[in-house]
N, C-alpha and C. Protein backbone atom coordinates (compact mmCIF):
# COMPACT_ATOMS: atom_id res chain seq x y z
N UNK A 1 97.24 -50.19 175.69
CA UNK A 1 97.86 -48.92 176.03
C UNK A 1 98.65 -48.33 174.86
N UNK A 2 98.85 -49.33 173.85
CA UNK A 2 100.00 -48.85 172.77
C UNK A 2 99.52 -47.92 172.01
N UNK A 3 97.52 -48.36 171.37
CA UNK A 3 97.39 -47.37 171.03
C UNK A 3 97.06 -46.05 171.61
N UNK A 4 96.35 -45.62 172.85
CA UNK A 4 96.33 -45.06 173.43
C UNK A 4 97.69 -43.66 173.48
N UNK A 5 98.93 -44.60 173.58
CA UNK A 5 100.09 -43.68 173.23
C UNK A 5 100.09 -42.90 172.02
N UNK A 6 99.73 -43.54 171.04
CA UNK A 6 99.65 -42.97 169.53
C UNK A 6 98.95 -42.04 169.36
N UNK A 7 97.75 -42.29 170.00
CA UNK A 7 96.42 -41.31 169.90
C UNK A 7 96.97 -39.88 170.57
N UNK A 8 97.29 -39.92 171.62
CA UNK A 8 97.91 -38.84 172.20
C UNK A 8 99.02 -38.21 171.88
N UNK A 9 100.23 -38.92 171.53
CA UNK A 9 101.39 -38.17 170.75
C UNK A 9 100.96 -37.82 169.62
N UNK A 10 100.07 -38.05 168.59
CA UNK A 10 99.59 -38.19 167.64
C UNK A 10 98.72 -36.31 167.37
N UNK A 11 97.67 -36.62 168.74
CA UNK A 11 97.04 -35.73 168.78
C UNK A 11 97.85 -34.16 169.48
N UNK A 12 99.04 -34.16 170.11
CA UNK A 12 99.72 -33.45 170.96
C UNK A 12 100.15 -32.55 169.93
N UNK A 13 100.93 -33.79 168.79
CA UNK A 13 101.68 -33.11 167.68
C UNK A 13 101.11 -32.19 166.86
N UNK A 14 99.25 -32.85 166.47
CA UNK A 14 99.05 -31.94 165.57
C UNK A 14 98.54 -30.57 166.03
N UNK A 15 98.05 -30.36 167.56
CA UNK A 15 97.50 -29.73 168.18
C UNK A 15 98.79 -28.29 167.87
N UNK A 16 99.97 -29.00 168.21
CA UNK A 16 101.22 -27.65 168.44
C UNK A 16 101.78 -27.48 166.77
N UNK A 17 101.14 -28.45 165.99
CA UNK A 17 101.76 -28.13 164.48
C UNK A 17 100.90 -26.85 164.00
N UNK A 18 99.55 -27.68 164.51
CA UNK A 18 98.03 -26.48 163.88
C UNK A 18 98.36 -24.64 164.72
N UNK A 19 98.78 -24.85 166.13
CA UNK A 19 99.20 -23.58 166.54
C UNK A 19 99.82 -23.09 166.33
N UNK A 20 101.00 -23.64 165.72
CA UNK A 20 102.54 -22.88 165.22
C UNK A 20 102.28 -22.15 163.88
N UNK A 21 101.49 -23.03 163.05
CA UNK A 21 101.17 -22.75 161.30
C UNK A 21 100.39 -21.86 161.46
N UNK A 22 99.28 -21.58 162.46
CA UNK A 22 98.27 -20.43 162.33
C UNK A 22 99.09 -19.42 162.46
N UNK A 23 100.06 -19.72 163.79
CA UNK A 23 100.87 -18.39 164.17
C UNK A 23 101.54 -17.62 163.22
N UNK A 24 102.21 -18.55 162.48
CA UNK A 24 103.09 -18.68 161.65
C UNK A 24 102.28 -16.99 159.90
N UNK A 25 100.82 -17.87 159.99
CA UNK A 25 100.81 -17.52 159.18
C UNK A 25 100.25 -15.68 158.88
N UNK A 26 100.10 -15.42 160.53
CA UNK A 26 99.57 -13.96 160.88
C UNK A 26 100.75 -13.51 162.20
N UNK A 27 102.12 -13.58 161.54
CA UNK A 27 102.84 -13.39 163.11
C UNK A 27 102.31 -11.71 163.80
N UNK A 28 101.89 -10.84 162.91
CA UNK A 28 101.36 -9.44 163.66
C UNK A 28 99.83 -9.74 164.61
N UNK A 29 99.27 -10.59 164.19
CA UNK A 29 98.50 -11.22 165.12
C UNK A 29 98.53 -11.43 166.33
N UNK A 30 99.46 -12.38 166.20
CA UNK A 30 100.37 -13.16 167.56
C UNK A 30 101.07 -12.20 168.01
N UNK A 31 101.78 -11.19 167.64
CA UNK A 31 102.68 -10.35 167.93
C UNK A 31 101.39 -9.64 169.20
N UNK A 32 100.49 -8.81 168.67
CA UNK A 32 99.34 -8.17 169.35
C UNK A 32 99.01 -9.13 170.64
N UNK A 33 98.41 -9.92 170.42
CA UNK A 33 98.21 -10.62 171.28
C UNK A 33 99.14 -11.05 172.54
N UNK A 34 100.61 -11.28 172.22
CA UNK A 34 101.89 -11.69 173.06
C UNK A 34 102.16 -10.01 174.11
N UNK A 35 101.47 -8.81 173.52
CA UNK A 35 101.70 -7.68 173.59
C UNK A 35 100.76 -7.75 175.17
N UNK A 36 99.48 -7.89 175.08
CA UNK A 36 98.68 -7.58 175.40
C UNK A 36 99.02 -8.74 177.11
N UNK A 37 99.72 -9.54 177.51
CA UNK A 37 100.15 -9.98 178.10
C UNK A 37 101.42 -8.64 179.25
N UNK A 38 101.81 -7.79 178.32
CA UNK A 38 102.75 -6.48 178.77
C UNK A 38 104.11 -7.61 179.51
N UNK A 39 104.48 -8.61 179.09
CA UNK A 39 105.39 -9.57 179.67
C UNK A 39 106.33 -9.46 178.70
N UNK A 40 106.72 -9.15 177.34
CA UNK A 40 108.40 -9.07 176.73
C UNK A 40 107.98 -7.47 176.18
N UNK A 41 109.31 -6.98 176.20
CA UNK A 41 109.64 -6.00 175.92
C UNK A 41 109.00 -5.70 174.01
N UNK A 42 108.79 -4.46 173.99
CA UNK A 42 108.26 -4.41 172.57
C UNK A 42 109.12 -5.14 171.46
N UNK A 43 110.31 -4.33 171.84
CA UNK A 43 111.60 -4.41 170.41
C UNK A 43 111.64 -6.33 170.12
N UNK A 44 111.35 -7.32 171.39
CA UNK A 44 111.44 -8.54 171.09
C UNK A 44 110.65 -8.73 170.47
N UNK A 45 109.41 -8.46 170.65
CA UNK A 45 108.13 -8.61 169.92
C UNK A 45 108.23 -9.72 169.04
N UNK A 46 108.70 -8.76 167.69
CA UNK A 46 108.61 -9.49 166.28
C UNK A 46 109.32 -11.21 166.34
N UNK A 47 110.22 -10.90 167.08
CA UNK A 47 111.52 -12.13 167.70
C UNK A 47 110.49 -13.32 167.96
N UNK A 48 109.85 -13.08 169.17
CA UNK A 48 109.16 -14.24 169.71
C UNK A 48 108.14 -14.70 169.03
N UNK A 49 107.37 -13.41 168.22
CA UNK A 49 105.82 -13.87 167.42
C UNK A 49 106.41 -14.88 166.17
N UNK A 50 107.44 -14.92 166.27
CA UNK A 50 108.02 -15.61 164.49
C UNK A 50 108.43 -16.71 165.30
N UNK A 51 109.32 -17.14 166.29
CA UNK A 51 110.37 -17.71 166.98
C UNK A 51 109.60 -18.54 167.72
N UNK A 52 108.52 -18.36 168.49
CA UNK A 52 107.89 -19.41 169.35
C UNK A 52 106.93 -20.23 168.88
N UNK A 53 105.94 -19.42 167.73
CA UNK A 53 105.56 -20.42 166.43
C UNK A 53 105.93 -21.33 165.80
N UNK A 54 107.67 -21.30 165.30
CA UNK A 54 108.44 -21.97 164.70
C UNK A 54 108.45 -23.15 165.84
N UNK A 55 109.22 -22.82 167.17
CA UNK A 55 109.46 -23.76 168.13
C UNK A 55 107.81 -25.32 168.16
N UNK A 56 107.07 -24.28 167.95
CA UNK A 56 105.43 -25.03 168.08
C UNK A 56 105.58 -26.36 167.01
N UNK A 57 105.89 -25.53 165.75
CA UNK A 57 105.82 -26.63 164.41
C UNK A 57 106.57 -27.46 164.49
N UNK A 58 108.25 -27.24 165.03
CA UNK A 58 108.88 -28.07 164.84
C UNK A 58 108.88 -29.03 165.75
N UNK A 59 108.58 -28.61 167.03
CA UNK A 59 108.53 -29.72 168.24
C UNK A 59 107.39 -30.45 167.58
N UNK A 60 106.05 -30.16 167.17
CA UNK A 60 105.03 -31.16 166.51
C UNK A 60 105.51 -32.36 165.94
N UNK A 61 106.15 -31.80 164.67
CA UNK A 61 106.37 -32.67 163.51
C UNK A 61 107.40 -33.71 164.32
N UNK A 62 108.74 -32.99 165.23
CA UNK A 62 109.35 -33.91 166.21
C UNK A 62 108.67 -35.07 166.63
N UNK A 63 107.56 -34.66 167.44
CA UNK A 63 106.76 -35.46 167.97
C UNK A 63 105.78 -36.92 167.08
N UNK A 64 105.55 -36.30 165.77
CA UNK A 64 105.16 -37.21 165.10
C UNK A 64 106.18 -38.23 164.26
N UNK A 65 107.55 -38.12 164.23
CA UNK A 65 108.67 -38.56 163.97
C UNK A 65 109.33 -39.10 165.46
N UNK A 66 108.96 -38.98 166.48
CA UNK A 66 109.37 -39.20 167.79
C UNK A 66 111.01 -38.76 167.87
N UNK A 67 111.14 -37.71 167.11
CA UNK A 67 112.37 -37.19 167.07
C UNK A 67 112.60 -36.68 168.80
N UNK A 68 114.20 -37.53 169.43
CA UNK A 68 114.59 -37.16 170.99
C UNK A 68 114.84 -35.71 171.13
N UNK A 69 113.95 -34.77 172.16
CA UNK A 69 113.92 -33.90 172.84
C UNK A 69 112.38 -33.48 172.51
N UNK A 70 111.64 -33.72 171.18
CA UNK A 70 110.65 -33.36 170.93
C UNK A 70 109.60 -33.15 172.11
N UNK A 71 109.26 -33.94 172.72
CA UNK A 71 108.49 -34.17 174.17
C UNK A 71 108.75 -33.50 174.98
N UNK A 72 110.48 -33.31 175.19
CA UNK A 72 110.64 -32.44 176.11
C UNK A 72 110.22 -31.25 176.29
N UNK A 73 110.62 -30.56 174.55
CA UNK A 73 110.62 -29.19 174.19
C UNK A 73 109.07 -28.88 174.31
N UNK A 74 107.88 -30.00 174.10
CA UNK A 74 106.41 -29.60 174.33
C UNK A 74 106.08 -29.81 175.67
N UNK A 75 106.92 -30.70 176.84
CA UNK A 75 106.61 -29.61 178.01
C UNK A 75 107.18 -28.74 178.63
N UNK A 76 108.12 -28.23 178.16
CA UNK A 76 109.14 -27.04 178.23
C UNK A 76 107.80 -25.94 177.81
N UNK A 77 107.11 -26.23 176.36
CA UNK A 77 106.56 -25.05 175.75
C UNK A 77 105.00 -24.94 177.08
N UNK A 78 104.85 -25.89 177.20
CA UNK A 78 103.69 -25.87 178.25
C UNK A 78 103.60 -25.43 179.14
N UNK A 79 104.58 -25.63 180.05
CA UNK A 79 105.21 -25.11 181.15
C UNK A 79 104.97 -23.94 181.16
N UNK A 80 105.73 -23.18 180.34
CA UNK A 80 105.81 -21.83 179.72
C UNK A 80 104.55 -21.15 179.80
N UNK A 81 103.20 -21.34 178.70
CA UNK A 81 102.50 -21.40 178.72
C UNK A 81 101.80 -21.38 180.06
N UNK A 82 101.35 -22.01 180.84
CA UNK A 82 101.14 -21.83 181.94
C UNK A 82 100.77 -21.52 183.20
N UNK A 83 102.08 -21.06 183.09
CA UNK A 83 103.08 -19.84 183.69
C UNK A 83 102.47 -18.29 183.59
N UNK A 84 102.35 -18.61 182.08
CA UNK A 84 101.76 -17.07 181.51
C UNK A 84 100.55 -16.98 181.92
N UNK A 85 99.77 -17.93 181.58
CA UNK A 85 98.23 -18.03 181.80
C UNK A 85 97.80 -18.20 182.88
N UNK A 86 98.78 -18.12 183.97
CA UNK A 86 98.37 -18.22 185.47
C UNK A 86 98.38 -17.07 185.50
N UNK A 87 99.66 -16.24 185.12
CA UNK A 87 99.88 -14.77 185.46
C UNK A 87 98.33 -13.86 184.90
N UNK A 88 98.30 -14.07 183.87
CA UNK A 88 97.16 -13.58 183.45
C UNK A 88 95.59 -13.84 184.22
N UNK A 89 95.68 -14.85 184.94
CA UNK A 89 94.37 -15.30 185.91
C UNK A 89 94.98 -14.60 187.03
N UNK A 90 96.05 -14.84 187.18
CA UNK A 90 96.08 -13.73 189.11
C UNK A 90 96.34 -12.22 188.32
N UNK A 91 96.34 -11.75 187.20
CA UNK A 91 96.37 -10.20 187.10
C UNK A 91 94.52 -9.79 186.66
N UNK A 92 93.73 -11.38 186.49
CA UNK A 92 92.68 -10.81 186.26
C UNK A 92 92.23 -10.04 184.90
N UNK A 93 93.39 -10.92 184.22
CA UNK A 93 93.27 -10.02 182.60
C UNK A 93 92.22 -10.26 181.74
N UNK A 94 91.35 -9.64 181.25
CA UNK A 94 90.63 -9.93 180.11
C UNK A 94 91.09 -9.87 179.04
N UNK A 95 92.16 -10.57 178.61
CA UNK A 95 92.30 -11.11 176.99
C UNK A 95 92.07 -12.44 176.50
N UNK A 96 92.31 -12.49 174.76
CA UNK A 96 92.49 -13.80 174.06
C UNK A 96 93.58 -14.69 175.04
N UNK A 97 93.81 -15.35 174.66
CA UNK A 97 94.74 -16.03 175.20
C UNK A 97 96.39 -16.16 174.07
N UNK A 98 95.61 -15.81 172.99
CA UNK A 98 96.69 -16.02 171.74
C UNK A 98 97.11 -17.39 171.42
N UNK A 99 96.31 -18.51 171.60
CA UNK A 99 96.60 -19.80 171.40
C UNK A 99 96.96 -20.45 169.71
N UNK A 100 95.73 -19.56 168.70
CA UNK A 100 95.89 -19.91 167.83
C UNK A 100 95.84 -18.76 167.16
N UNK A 101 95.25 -17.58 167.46
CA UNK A 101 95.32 -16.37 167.39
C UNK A 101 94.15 -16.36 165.52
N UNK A 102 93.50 -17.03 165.99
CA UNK A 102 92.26 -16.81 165.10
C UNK A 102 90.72 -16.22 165.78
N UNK A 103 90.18 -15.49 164.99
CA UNK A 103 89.20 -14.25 166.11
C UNK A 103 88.60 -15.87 166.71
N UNK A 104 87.86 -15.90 165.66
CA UNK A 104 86.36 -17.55 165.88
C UNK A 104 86.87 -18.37 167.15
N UNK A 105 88.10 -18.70 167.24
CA UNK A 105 88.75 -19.43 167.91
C UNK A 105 88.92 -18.53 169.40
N UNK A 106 90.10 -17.80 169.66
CA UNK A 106 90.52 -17.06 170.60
C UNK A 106 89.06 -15.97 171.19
N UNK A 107 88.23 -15.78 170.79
CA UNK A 107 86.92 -14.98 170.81
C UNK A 107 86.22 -15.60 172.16
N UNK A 108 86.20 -17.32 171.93
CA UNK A 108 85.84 -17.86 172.93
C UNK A 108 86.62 -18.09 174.13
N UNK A 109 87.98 -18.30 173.72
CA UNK A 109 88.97 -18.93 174.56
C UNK A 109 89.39 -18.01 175.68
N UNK A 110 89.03 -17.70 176.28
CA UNK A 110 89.58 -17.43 177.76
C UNK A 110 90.67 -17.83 178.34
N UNK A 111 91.57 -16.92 179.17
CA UNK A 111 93.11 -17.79 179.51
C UNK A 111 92.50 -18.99 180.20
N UNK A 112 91.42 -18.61 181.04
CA UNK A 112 90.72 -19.97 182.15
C UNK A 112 90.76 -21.00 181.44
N UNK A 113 90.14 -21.08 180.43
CA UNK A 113 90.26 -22.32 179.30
C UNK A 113 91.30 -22.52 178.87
N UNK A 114 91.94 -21.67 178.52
CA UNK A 114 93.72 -22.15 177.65
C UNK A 114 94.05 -22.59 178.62
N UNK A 115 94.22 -22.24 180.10
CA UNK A 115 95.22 -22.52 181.19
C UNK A 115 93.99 -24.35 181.66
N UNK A 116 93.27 -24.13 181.46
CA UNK A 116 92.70 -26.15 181.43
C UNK A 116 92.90 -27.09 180.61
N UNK A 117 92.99 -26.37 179.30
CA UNK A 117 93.04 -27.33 178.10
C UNK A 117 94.80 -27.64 178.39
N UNK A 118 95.76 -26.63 178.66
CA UNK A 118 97.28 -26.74 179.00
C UNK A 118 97.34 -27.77 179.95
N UNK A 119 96.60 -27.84 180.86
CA UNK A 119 96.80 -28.52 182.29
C UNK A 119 96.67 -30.17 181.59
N UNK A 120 95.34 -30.12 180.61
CA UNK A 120 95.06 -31.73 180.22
C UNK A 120 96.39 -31.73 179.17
N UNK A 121 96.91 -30.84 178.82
CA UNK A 121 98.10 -31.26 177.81
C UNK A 121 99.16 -31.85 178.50
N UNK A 122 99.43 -31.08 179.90
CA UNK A 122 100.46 -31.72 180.24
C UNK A 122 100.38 -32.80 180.75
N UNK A 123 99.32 -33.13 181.11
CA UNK A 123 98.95 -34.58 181.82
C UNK A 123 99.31 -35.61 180.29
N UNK A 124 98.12 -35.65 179.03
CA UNK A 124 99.04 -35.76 178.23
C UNK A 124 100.45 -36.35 177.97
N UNK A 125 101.16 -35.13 177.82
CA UNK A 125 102.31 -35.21 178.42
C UNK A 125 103.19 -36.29 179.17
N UNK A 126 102.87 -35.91 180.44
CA UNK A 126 103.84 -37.15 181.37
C UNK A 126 102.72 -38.12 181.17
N UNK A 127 101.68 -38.74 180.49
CA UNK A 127 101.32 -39.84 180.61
C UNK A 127 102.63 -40.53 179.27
N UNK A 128 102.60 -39.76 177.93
CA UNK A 128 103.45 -39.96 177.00
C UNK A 128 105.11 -40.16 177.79
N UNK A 129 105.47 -39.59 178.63
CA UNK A 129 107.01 -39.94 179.09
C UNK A 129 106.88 -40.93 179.94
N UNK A 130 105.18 -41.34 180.96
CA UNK A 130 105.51 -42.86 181.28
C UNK A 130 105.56 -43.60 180.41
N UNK A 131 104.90 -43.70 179.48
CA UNK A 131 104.28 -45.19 178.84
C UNK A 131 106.02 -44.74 177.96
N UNK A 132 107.25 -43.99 177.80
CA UNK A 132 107.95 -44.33 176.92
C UNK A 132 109.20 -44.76 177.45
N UNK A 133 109.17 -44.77 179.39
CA UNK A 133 110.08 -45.42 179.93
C UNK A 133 109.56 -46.62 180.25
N UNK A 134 108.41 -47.12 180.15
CA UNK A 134 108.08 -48.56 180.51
C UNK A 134 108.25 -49.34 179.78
N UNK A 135 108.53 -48.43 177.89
CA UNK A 135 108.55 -49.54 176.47
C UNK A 135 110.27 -49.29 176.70
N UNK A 136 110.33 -50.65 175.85
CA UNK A 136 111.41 -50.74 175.39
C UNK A 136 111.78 -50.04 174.32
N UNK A 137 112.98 -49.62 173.78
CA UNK A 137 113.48 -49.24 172.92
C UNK A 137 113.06 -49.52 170.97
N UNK A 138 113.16 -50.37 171.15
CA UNK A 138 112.34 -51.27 169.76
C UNK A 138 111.33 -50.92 169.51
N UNK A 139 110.41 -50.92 170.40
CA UNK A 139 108.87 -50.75 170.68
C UNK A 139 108.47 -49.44 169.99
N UNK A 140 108.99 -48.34 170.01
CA UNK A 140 109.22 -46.80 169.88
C UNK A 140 109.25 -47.01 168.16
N UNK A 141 108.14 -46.34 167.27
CA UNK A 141 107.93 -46.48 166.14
C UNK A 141 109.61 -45.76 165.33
N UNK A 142 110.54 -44.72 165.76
CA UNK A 142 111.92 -44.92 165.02
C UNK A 142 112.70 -45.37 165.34
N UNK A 143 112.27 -46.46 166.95
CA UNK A 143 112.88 -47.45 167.20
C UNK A 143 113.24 -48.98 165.98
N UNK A 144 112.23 -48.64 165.38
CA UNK A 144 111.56 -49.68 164.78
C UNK A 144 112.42 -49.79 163.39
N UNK A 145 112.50 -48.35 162.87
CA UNK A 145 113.20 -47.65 161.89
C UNK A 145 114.75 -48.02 161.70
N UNK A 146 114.94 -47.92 162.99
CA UNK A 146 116.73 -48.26 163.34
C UNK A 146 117.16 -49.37 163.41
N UNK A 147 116.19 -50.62 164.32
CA UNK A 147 116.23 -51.92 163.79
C UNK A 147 116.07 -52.22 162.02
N UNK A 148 115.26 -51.66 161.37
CA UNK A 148 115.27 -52.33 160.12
C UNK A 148 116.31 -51.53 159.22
N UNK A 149 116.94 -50.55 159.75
CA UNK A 149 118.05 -49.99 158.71
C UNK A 149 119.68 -50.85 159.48
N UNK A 150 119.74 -51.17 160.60
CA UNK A 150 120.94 -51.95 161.16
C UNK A 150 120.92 -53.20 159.99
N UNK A 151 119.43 -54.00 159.98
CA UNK A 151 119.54 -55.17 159.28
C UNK A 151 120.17 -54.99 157.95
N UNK A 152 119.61 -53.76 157.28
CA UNK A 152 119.66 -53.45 155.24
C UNK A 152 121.25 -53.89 155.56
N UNK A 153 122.20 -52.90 156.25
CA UNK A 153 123.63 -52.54 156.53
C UNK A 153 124.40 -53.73 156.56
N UNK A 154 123.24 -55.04 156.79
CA UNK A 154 124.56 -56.02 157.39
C UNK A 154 124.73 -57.35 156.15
């Protein structure tokens, strides 16, 4: 199961690092796209297309550092997500979904699909918050980190 955990935090992280950096790197993109949802006000616009990208990268890299809240904050962002992409299936919307906000990519992606591929994320997800209340503390790779820097200290 241990690796199993890895594979998945592993893969979670780079999944929300690769979405944040795309975002990151066309925020008028993302901006369009977040638009086309008609859910934040224009003037935020620019706010969130820069701001929720960032949130993406950093919870990643969190995640690959098992930095505490990281997990949380990616099903916080999921959640979110969702949410939206439900709204968008009961309004019957035909857009991208704005996931990565690349044409090749989003061209295919349908919210139906973003809102499945989300669903296996969050499963994902709480499978990663069981398997990290069943380990012990140590076990946890900057668990591991903290044991061998207590020892240097003593």
């Amino acid at each position: 199961m241990t690796w199993l955990y890895h594979v998945l935090r592993l893969g979670l992280a780079c999944i929300f690092i690769y979405a944040g950096f795309i975002k990151l790197l066309d925020p008028r993109a993302f901006a369009h796209a977040i638009a086309q949802y008609d859910l934040i006000p224009e003037t935020l616009l620019p706010l969130v297309a820069v701001g929720l990208p960032a949130l993406e990268l950093l919870a990643g890299v969190g995640l690959i550092f098992e930095v505490r809240g990281s997990l949380t904050l990616i099903a916080f962002l999921l959640l979110i997500f969702l949410v939206i992409l439900g709204y968008a299936i009961w309004q019957n919307l035909d857009i991208d979904c704005g996931c990565f906000t690349l044409d090749e990519l989003d061209a295919q992606d349908g919210v139906i699909t973003a809102f499945r591929r989300d669903l296996i994320m969050i499963g994902a997800t709480l499978f990663l918050y069981w398997r990290r209340r069943s380990r012990a503390p140590q076990d946890l790779w900057i668990g591991k980190i903290k044991i061998l820097l207590k020892g240097a200290t003593k």
